[in-house]
Protein backbone atom coordinates (compact mmCIF):
# COMPACT_ATOMS: atom_id res chain seq x y z
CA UNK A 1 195.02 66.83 121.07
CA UNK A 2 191.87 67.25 122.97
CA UNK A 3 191.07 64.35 125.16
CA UNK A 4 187.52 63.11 123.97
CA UNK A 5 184.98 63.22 127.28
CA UNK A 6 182.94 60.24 127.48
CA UNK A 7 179.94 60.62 129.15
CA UNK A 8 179.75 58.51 131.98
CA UNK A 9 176.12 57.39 131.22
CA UNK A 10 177.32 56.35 127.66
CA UNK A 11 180.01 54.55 129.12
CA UNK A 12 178.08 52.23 131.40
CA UNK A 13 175.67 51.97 128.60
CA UNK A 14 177.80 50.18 126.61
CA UNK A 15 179.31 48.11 129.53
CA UNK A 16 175.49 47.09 130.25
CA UNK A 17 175.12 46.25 126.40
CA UNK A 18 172.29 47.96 125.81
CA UNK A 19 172.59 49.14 122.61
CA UNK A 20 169.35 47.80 120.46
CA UNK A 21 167.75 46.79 123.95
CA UNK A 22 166.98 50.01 125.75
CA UNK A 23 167.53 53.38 124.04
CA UNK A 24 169.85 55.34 125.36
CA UNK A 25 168.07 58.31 125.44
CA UNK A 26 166.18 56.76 128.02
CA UNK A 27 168.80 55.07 130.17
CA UNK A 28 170.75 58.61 129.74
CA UNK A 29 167.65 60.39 131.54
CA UNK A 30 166.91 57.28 134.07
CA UNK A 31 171.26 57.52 134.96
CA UNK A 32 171.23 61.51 135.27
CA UNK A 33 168.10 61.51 137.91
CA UNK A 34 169.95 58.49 139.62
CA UNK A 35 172.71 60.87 140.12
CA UNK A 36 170.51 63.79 140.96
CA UNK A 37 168.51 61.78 143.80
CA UNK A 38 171.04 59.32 144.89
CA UNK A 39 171.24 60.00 148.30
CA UNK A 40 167.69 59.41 148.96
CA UNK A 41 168.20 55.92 147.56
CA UNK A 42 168.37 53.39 150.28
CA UNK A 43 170.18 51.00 147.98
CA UNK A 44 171.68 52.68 145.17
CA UNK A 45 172.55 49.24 143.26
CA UNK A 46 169.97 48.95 141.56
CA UNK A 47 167.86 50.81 139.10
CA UNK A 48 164.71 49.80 136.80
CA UNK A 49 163.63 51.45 133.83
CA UNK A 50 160.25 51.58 132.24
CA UNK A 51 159.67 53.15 128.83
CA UNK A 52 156.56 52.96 127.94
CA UNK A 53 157.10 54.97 124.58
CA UNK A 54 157.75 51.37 123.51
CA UNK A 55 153.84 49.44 122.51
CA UNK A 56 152.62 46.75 125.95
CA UNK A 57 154.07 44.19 122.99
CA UNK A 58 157.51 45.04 123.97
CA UNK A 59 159.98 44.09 126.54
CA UNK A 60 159.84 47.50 128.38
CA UNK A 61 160.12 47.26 131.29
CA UNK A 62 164.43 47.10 132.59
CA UNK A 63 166.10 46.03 135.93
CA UNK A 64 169.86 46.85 136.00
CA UNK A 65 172.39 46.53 138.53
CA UNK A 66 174.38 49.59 138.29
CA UNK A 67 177.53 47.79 140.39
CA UNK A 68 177.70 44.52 138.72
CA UNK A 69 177.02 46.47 135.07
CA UNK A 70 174.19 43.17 134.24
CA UNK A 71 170.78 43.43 133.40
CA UNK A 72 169.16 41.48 135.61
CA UNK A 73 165.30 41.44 133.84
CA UNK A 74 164.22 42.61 130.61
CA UNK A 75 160.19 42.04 130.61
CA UNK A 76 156.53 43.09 129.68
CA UNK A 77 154.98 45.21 131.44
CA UNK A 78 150.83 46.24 132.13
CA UNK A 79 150.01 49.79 132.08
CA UNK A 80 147.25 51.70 133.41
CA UNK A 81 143.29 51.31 132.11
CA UNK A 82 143.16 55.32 131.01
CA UNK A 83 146.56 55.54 129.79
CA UNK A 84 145.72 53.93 126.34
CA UNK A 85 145.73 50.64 124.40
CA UNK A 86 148.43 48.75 122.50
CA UNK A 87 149.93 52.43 123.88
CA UNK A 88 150.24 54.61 126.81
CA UNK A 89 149.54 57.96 125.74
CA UNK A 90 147.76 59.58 129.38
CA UNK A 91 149.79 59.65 132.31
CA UNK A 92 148.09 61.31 135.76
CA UNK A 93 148.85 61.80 139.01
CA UNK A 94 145.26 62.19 140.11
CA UNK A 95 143.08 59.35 142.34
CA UNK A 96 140.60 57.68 140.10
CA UNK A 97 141.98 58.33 136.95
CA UNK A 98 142.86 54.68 136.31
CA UNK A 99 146.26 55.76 134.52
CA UNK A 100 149.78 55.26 135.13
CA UNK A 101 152.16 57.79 136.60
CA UNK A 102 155.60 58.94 134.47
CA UNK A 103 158.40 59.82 136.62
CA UNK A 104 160.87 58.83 139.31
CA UNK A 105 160.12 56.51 142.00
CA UNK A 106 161.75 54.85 145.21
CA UNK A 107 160.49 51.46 146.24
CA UNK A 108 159.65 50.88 149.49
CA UNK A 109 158.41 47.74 151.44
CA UNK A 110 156.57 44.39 150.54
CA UNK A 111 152.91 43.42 150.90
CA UNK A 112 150.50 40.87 150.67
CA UNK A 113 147.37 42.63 148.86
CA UNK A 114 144.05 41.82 146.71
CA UNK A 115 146.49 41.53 144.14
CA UNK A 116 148.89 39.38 145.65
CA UNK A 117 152.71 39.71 146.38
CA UNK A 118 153.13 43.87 145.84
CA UNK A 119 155.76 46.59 146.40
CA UNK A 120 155.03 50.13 147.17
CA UNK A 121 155.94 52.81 145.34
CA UNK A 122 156.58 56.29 146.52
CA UNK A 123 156.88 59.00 143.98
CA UNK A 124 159.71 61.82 144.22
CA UNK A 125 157.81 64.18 141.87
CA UNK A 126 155.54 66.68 143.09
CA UNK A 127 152.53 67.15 141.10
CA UNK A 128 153.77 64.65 138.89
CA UNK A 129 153.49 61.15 141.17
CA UNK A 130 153.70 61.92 144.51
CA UNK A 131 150.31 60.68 145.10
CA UNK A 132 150.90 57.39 143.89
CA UNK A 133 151.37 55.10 147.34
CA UNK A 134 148.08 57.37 148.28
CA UNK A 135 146.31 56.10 144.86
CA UNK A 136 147.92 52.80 145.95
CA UNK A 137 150.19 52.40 142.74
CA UNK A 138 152.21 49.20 143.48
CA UNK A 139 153.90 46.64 141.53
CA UNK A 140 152.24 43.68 141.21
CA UNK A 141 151.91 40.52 139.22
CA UNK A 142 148.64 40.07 137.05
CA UNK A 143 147.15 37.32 134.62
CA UNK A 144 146.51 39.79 131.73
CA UNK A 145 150.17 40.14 131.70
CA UNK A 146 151.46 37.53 129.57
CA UNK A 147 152.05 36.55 126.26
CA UNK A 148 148.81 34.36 125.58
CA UNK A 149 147.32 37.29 126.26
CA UNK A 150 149.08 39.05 123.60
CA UNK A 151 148.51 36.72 121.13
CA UNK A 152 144.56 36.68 121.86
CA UNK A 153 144.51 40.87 121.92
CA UNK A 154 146.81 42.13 119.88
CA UNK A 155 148.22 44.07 123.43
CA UNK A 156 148.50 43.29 127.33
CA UNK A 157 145.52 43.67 129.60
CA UNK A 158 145.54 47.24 131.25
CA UNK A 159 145.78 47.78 135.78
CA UNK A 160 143.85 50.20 137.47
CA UNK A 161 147.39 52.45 137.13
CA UNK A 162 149.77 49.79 138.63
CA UNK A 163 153.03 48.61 136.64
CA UNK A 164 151.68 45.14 136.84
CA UNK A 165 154.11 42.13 136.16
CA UNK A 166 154.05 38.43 134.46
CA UNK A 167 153.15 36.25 137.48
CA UNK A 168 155.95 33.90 137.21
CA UNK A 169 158.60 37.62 137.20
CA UNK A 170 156.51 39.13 140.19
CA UNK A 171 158.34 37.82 142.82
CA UNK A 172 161.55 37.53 141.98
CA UNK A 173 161.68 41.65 140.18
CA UNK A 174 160.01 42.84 143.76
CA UNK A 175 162.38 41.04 145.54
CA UNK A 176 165.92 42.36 143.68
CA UNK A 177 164.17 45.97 143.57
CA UNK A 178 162.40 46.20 147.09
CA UNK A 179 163.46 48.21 149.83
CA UNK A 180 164.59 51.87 148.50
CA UNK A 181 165.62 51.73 145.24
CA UNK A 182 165.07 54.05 142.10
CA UNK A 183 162.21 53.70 139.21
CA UNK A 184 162.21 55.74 136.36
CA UNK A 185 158.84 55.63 134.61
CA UNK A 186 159.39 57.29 130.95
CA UNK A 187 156.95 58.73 128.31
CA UNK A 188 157.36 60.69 125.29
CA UNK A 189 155.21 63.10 127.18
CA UNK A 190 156.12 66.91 126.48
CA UNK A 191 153.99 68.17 129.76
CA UNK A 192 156.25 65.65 131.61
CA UNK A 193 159.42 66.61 130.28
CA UNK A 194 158.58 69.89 130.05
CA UNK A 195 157.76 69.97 134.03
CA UNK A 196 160.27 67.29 135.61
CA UNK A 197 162.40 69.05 137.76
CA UNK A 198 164.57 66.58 137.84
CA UNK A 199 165.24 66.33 134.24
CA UNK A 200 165.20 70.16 133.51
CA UNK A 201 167.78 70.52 136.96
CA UNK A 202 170.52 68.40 135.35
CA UNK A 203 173.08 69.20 132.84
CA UNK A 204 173.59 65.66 130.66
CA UNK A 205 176.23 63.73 133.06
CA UNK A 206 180.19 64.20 130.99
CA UNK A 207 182.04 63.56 134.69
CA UNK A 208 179.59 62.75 137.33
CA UNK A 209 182.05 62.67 139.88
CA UNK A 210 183.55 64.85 142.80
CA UNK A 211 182.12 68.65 143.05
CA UNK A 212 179.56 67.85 140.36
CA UNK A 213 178.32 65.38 142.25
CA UNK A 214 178.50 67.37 145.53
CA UNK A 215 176.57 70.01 143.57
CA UNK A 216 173.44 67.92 142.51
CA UNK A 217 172.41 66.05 145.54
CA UNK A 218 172.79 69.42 147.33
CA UNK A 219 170.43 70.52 144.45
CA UNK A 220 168.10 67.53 145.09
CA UNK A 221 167.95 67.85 148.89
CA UNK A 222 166.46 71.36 148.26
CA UNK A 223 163.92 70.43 145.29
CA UNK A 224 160.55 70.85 146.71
């Protein structure tokens, strides 16, 4: 009898407990580009999700330690003026266009800004976010991120494009994800999925190990 492959994001899906908390098409497609673009990754322990298919209601916004198999944060998060309302619908990579960016992401350092305590983002897309440290796309707390506001709106304030945080979260999220780690932005957005060359370079992950491995961050050092 056949022995039944289990993929190996499915499998650490259900070791995170996931199921009915993040959908696992998403984590799938966050996991797979982890694997892809792993070795650019200062600190590959970490990953956060945000799936902002989900309304600015939601928890939607996911910090999981891959090693450990926890989730470490499961929170609200703002997204950007343009992108929509209760929704975000409009994703850009352009400067001035107010909207958030879809894709993958690796954090980089720690700043003290206008907005306070912020983390850098630099985008591993071409054409699709690479201009967000440049638009100056950061994670950063925000007081139109929190429930009262919610309650008074009917939705979270919006950023000028920035994945902006609760206050009381800021800290603490920048400080488990700072310092080269992966982000994974996600949309139901057919011109993103349609042009991610990450997602369209990766067969779903059944044994992401040895060769295969070998095979896709040899792919990924190449991707322009």
């Amino acid at each position: 009898k056949p022995t039944e492959v289990v993929s190996v994001a499915k499998s650490l899906y259900k070791d995170l407990n996931l199921e009915g908390i993040l959908k696992f098409d998403v984590f799938e497609k966050a996991y797979n580009g982890y694997v892809y673009l792993k070795p650019q990754f200062r600190n590959s322990d970490i990953i956060t999700v945000i799936d902002f298919s989900l309304p600015s209601t939601s928890k939607r916004m996911y910090v999981i330690d891959i090693t450990q198999k926890k989730l470490l944060y499961h929170t609200i998060v703002s997204h950007g003026k343009n992108s929509g309302e209760l929704y975000a619908t409009n994703f850009s990579n352009r400067h001035g266009s107010l909207q958030s960016s879809l894709g993958f992401f690796m954090t980089e350092n720690t700043y003290q800004g206008s907005n306070g305590y912020s983390l850098v983002l630099n985008g591993l897309e071409k054409n699709i976010n690479n201009q967000a440290k440049a638009r100056a796309v950061v994670i950063h707390g925000a007081d139109y991120c929190n429930q009262r506001v919610i309650q008074n709106l009917g939705r979270l304030g919006r950023s000028y494009g920035c994945p902006a945080l609760p206050r009381d979260l800021n800290a603490p999220i920048i400080n488990t994800i700072k310092n080269g780690t992966m982000l994974f932005i996600y949309a139901e957005d057919k011109g993103y999925l349609a042009s991610s060359k990450v997602l369209n370079s990766i067969e779903p992950t059944m044994l992401a190990q040895g060769a295969e491995v070998d095979d896709l961050h040899q792919q990924a050092a190449v991707m322009d």
